[in-house]
C-alpha atoms as a PDB file:
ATOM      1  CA  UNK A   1    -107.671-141.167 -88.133  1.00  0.00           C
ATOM      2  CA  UNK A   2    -108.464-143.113 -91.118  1.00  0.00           C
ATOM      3  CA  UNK A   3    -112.152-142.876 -92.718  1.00  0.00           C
ATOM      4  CA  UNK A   4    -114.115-144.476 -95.614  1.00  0.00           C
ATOM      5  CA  UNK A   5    -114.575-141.219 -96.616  1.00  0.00           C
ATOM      6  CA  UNK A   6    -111.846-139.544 -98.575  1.00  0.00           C
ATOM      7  CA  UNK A   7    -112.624-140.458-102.069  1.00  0.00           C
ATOM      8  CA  UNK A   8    -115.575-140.330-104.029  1.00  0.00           C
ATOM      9  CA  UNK A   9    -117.673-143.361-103.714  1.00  0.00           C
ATOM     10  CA  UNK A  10    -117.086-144.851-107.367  1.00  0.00           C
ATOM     11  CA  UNK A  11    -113.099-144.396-106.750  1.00  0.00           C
ATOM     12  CA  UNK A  12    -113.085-146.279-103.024  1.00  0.00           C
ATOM     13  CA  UNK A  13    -110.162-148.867-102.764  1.00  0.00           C
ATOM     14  CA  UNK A  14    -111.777-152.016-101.276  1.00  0.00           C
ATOM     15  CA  UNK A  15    -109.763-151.448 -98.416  1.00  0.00           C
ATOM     16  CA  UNK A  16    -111.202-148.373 -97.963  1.00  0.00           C
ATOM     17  CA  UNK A  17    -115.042-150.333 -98.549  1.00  0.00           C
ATOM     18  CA  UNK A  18    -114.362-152.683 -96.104  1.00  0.00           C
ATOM     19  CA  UNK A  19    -112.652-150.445 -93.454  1.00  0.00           C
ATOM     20  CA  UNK A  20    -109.206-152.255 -93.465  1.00  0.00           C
ATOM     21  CA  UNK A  21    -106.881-148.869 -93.434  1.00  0.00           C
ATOM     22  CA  UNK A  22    -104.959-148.177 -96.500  1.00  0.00           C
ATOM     23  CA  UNK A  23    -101.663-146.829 -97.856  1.00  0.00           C
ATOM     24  CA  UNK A  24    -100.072-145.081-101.058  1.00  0.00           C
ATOM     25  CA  UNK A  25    -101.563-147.180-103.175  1.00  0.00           C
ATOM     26  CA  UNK A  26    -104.968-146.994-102.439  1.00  0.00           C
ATOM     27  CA  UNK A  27    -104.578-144.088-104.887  1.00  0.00           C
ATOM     28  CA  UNK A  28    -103.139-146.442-107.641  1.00  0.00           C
ATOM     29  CA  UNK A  29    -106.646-148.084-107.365  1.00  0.00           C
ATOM     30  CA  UNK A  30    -108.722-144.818-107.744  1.00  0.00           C
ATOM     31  CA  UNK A  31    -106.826-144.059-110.715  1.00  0.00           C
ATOM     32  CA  UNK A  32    -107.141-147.094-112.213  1.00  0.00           C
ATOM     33  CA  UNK A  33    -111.431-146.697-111.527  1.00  0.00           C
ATOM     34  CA  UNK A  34    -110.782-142.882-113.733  1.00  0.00           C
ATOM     35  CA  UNK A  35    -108.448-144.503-116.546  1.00  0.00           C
ATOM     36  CA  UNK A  36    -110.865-147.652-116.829  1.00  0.00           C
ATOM     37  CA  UNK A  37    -113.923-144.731-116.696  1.00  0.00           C
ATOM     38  CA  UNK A  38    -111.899-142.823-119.370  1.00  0.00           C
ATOM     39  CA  UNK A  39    -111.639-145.708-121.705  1.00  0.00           C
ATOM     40  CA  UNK A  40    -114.664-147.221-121.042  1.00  0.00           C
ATOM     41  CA  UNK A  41    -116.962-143.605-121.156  1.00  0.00           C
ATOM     42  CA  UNK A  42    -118.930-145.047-118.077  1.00  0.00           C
ATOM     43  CA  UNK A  43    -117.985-145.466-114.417  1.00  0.00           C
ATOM     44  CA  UNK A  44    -116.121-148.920-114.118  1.00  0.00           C
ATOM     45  CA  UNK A  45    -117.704-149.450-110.164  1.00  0.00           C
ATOM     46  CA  UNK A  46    -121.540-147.145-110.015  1.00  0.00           C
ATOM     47  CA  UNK A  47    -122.389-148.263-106.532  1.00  0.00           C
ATOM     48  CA  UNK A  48    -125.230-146.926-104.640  1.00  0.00           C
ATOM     49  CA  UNK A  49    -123.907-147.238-101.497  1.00  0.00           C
ATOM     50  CA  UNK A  50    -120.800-148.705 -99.930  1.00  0.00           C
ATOM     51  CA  UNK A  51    -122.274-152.614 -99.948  1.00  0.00           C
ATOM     52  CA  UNK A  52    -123.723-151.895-103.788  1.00  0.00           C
ATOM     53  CA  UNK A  53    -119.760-150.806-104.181  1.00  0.00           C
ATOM     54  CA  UNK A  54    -118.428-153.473-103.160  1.00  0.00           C
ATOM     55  CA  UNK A  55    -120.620-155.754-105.269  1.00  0.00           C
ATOM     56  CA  UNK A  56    -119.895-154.003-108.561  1.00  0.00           C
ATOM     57  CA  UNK A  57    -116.468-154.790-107.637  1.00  0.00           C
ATOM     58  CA  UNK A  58    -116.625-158.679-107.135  1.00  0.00           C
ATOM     59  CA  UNK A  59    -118.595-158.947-110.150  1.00  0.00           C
ATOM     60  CA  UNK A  60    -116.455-157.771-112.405  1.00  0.00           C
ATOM     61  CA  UNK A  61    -113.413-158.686-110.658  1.00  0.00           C
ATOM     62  CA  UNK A  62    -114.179-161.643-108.707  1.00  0.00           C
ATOM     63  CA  UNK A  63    -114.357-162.950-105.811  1.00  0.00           C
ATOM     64  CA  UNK A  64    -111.352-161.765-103.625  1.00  0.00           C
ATOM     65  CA  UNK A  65    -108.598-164.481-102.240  1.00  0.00           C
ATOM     66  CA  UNK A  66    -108.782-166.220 -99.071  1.00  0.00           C
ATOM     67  CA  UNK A  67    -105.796-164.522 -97.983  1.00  0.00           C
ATOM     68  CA  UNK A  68    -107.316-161.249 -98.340  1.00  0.00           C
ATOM     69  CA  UNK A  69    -110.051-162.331 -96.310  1.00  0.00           C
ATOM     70  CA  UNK A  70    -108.330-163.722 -93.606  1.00  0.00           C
ATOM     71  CA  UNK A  71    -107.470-159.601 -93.166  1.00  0.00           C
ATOM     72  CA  UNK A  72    -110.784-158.356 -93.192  1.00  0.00           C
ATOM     73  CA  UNK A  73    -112.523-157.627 -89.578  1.00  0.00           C
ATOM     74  CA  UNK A  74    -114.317-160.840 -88.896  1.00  0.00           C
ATOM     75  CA  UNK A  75    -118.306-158.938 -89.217  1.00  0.00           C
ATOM     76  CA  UNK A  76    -116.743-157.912 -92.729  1.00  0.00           C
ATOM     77  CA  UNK A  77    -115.137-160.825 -93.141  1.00  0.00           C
ATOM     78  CA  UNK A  78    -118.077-162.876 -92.338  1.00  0.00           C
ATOM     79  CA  UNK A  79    -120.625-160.414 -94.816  1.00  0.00           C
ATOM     80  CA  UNK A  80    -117.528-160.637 -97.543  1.00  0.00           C
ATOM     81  CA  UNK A  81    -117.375-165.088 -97.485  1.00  0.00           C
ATOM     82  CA  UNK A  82    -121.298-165.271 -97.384  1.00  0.00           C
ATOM     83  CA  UNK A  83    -121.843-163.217-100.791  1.00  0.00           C
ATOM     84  CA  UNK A  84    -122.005-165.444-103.783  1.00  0.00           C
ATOM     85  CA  UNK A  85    -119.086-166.227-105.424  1.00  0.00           C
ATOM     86  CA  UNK A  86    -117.765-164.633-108.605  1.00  0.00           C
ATOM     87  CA  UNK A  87    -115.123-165.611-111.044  1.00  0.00           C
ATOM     88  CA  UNK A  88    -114.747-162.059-112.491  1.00  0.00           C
ATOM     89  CA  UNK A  89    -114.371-161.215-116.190  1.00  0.00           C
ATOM     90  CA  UNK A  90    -110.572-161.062-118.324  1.00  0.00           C
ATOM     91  CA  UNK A  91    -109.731-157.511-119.043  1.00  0.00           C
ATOM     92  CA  UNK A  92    -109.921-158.395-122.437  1.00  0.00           C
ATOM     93  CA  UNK A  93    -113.661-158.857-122.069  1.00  0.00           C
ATOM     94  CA  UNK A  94    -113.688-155.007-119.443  1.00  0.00           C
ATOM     95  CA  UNK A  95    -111.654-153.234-121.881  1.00  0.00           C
ATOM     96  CA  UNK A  96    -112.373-154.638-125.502  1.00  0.00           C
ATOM     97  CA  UNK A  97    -110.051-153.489-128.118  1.00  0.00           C
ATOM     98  CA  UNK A  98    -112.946-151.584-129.618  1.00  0.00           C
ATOM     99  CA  UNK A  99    -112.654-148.989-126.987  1.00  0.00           C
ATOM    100  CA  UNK A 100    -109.187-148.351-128.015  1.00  0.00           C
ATOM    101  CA  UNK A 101    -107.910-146.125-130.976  1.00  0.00           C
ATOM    102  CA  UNK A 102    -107.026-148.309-134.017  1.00  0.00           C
ATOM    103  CA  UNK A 103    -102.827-147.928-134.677  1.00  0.00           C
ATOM    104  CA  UNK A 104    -102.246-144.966-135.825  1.00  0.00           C
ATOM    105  CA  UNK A 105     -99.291-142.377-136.298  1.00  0.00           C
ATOM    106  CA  UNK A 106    -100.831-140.348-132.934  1.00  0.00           C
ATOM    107  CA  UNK A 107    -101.061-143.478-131.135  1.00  0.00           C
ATOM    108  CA  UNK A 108     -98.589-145.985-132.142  1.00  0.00           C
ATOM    109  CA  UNK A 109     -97.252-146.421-128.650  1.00  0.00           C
ATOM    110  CA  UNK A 110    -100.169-146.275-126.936  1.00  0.00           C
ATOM    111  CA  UNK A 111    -101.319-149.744-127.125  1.00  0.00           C
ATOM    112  CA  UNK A 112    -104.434-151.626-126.092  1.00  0.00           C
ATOM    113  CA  UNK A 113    -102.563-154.307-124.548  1.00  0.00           C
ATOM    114  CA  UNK A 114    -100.214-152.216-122.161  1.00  0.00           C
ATOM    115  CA  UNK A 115    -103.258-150.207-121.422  1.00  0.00           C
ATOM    116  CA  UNK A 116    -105.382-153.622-120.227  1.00  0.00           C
ATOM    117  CA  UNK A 117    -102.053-154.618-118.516  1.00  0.00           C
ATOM    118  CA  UNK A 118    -101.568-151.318-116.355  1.00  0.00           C
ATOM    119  CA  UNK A 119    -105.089-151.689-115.427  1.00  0.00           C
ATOM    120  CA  UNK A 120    -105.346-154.939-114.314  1.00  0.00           C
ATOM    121  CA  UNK A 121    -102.304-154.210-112.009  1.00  0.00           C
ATOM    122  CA  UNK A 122    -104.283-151.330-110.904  1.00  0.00           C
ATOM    123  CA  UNK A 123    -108.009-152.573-110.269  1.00  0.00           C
ATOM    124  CA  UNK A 124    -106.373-155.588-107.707  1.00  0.00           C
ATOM    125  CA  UNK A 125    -108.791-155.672-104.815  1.00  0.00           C
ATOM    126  CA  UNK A 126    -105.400-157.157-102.647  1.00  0.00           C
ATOM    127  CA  UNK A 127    -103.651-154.126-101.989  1.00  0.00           C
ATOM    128  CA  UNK A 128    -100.779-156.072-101.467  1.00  0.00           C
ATOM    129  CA  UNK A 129    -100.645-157.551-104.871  1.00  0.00           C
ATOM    130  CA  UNK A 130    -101.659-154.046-106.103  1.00  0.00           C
ATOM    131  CA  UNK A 131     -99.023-151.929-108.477  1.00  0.00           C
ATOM    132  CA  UNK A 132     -97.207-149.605-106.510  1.00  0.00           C
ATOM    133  CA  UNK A 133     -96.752-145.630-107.809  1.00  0.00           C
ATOM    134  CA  UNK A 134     -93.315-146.374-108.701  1.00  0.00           C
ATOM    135  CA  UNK A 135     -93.499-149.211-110.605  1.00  0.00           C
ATOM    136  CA  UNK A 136     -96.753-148.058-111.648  1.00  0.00           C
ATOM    137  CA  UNK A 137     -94.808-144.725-113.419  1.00  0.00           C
ATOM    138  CA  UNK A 138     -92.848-147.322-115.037  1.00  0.00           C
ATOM    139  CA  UNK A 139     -95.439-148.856-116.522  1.00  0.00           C
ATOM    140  CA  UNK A 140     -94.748-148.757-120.672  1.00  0.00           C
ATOM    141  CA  UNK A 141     -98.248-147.453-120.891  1.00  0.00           C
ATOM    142  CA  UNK A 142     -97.029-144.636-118.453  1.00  0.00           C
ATOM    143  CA  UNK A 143     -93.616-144.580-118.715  1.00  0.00           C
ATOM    144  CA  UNK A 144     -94.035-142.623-122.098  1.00  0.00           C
ATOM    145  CA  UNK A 145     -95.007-139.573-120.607  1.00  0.00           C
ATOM    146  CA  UNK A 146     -92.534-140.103-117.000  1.00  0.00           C
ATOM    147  CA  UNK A 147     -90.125-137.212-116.644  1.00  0.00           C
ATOM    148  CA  UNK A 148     -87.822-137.220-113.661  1.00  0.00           C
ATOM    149  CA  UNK A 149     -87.813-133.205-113.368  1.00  0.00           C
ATOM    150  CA  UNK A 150     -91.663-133.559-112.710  1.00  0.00           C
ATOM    151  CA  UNK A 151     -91.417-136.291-109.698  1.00  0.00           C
ATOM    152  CA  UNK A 152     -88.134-135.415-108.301  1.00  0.00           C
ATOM    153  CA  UNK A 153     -87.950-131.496-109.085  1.00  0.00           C
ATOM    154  CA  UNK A 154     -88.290-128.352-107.078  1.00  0.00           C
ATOM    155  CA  UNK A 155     -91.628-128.102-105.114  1.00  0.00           C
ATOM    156  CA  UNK A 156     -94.192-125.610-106.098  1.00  0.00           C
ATOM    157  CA  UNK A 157     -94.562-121.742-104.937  1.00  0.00           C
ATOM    158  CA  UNK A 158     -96.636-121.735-102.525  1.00  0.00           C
ATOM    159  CA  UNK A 159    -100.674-120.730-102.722  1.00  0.00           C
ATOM    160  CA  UNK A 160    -100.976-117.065-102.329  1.00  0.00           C
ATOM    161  CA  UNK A 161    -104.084-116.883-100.588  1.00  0.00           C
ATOM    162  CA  UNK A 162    -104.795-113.822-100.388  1.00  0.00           C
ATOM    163  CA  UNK A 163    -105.619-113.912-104.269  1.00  0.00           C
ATOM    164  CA  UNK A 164    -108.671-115.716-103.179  1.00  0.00           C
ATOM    165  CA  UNK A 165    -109.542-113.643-100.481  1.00  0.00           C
ATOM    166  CA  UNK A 166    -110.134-110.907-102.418  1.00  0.00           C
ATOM    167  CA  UNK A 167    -113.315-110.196-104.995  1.00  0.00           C
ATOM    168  CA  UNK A 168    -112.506-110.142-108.481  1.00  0.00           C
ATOM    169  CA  UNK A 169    -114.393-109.448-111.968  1.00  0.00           C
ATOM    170  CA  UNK A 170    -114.436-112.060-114.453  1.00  0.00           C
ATOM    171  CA  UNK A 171    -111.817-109.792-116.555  1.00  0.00           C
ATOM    172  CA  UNK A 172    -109.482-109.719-113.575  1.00  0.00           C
ATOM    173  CA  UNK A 173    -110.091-113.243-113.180  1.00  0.00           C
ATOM    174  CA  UNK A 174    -108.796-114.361-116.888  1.00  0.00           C
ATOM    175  CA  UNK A 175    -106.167-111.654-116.411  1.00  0.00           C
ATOM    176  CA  UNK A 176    -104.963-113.429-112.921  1.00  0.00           C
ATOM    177  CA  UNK A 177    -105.075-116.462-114.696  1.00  0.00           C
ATOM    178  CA  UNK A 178    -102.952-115.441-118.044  1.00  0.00           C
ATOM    179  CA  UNK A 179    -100.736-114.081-116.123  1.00  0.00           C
ATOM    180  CA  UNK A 180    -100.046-117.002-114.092  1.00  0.00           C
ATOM    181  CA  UNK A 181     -99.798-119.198-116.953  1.00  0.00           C
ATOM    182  CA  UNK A 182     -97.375-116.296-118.772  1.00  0.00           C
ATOM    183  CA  UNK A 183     -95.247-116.990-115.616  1.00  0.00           C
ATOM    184  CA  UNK A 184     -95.258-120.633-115.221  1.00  0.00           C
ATOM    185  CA  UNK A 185     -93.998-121.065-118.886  1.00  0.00           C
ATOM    186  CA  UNK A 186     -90.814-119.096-118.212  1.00  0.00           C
ATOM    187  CA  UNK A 187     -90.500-121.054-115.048  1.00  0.00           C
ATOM    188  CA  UNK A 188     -90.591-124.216-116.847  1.00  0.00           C
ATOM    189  CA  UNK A 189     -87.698-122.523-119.271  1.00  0.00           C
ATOM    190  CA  UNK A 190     -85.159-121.819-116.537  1.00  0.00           C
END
């Protein structure tokens, strides 16, 4: 069962919003809201409800295609055609190069530019025209910290769960956790 409810409100694909079922890359869009929140130091989308969501959206965005509406659930649809119109803003003008780190030895790859780039193929309210994860990890903006071993490696140990089952101190608490860490780097060494 699908339901507008499995993100937080300020991360909701518009596909989620407007109750058209979603896919993998619903995430990509959700990500993009946190990166764009990152940058920005604000959320990108603060709706106070699902409709005041979707009109943050279209503001900044603009006003979807008429392809994408021709998708929507003709009520939606219908509520989605009759809201004014909106030509949306350049990510230029979301994302201004002051938010960015001036060129430095740290950041030298990390540019503004690829940064607004990955983001505007991110924030598409068309899922179909939206990034996917793949091509999305080969983003240059992302691509510099990709490592095959990460995607395509070994899946995790499993959750113990009786470790949080059981009552622990604070002390035992920062000793579970050193330990785990302890173990995980001589995992990542094998």
């Amino acid at each position: 069962m699908m339901t507008p409810y499995v993100v937080t409100r300020y991360y909701r694909a518009p596909e989620v919003i407007l109750g058209m079922g979603y896919k993998e890359n619903v995430d990509i869009w959700s990500v993009g809201c946190i990166m764009g929140e990152m940058i920005r130091g604000g959320v990108l989308f603060p709706g106070t409800d699902h409709i005041d969501q979707w009109n943050k959206i279209i503001e900044q965005l603009g006003t979807p295609s008429v392809e994408f509406m021709a998708r929507l659930q003709p009520t939606v649809r219908n509520y989605v055609e009759n809201r004014p119109r909106y030509p949306g803003y350049n990510f230029e003008r979301l994302f201004p190069d002051v938010l960015f780190p001036t060129d430095s030895s740290e950041h030298n790859r990390l540019k503004a530019s690829q940064a607004r780039d990955l983001l505007s193929k991110m924030l598409v309210i068309d899922p179909e025209r939206r990034i996917s994860v793949d091509d999305a990890l080969m983003h240059p903006y992302i691509h510099l910290w990709f490592d095959e071993t990460e995607v395509h490696g070994p899946a995790p140990a499993p959750c113990d769960h009786a470790l949080y089952e059981t009552q622990h101190t604070v002390d035992e608490w920062k000793e579970l956790i050193y330990q785990e860490v302890m173990e995980y780097g001589v995992r990542q060494k094998l």
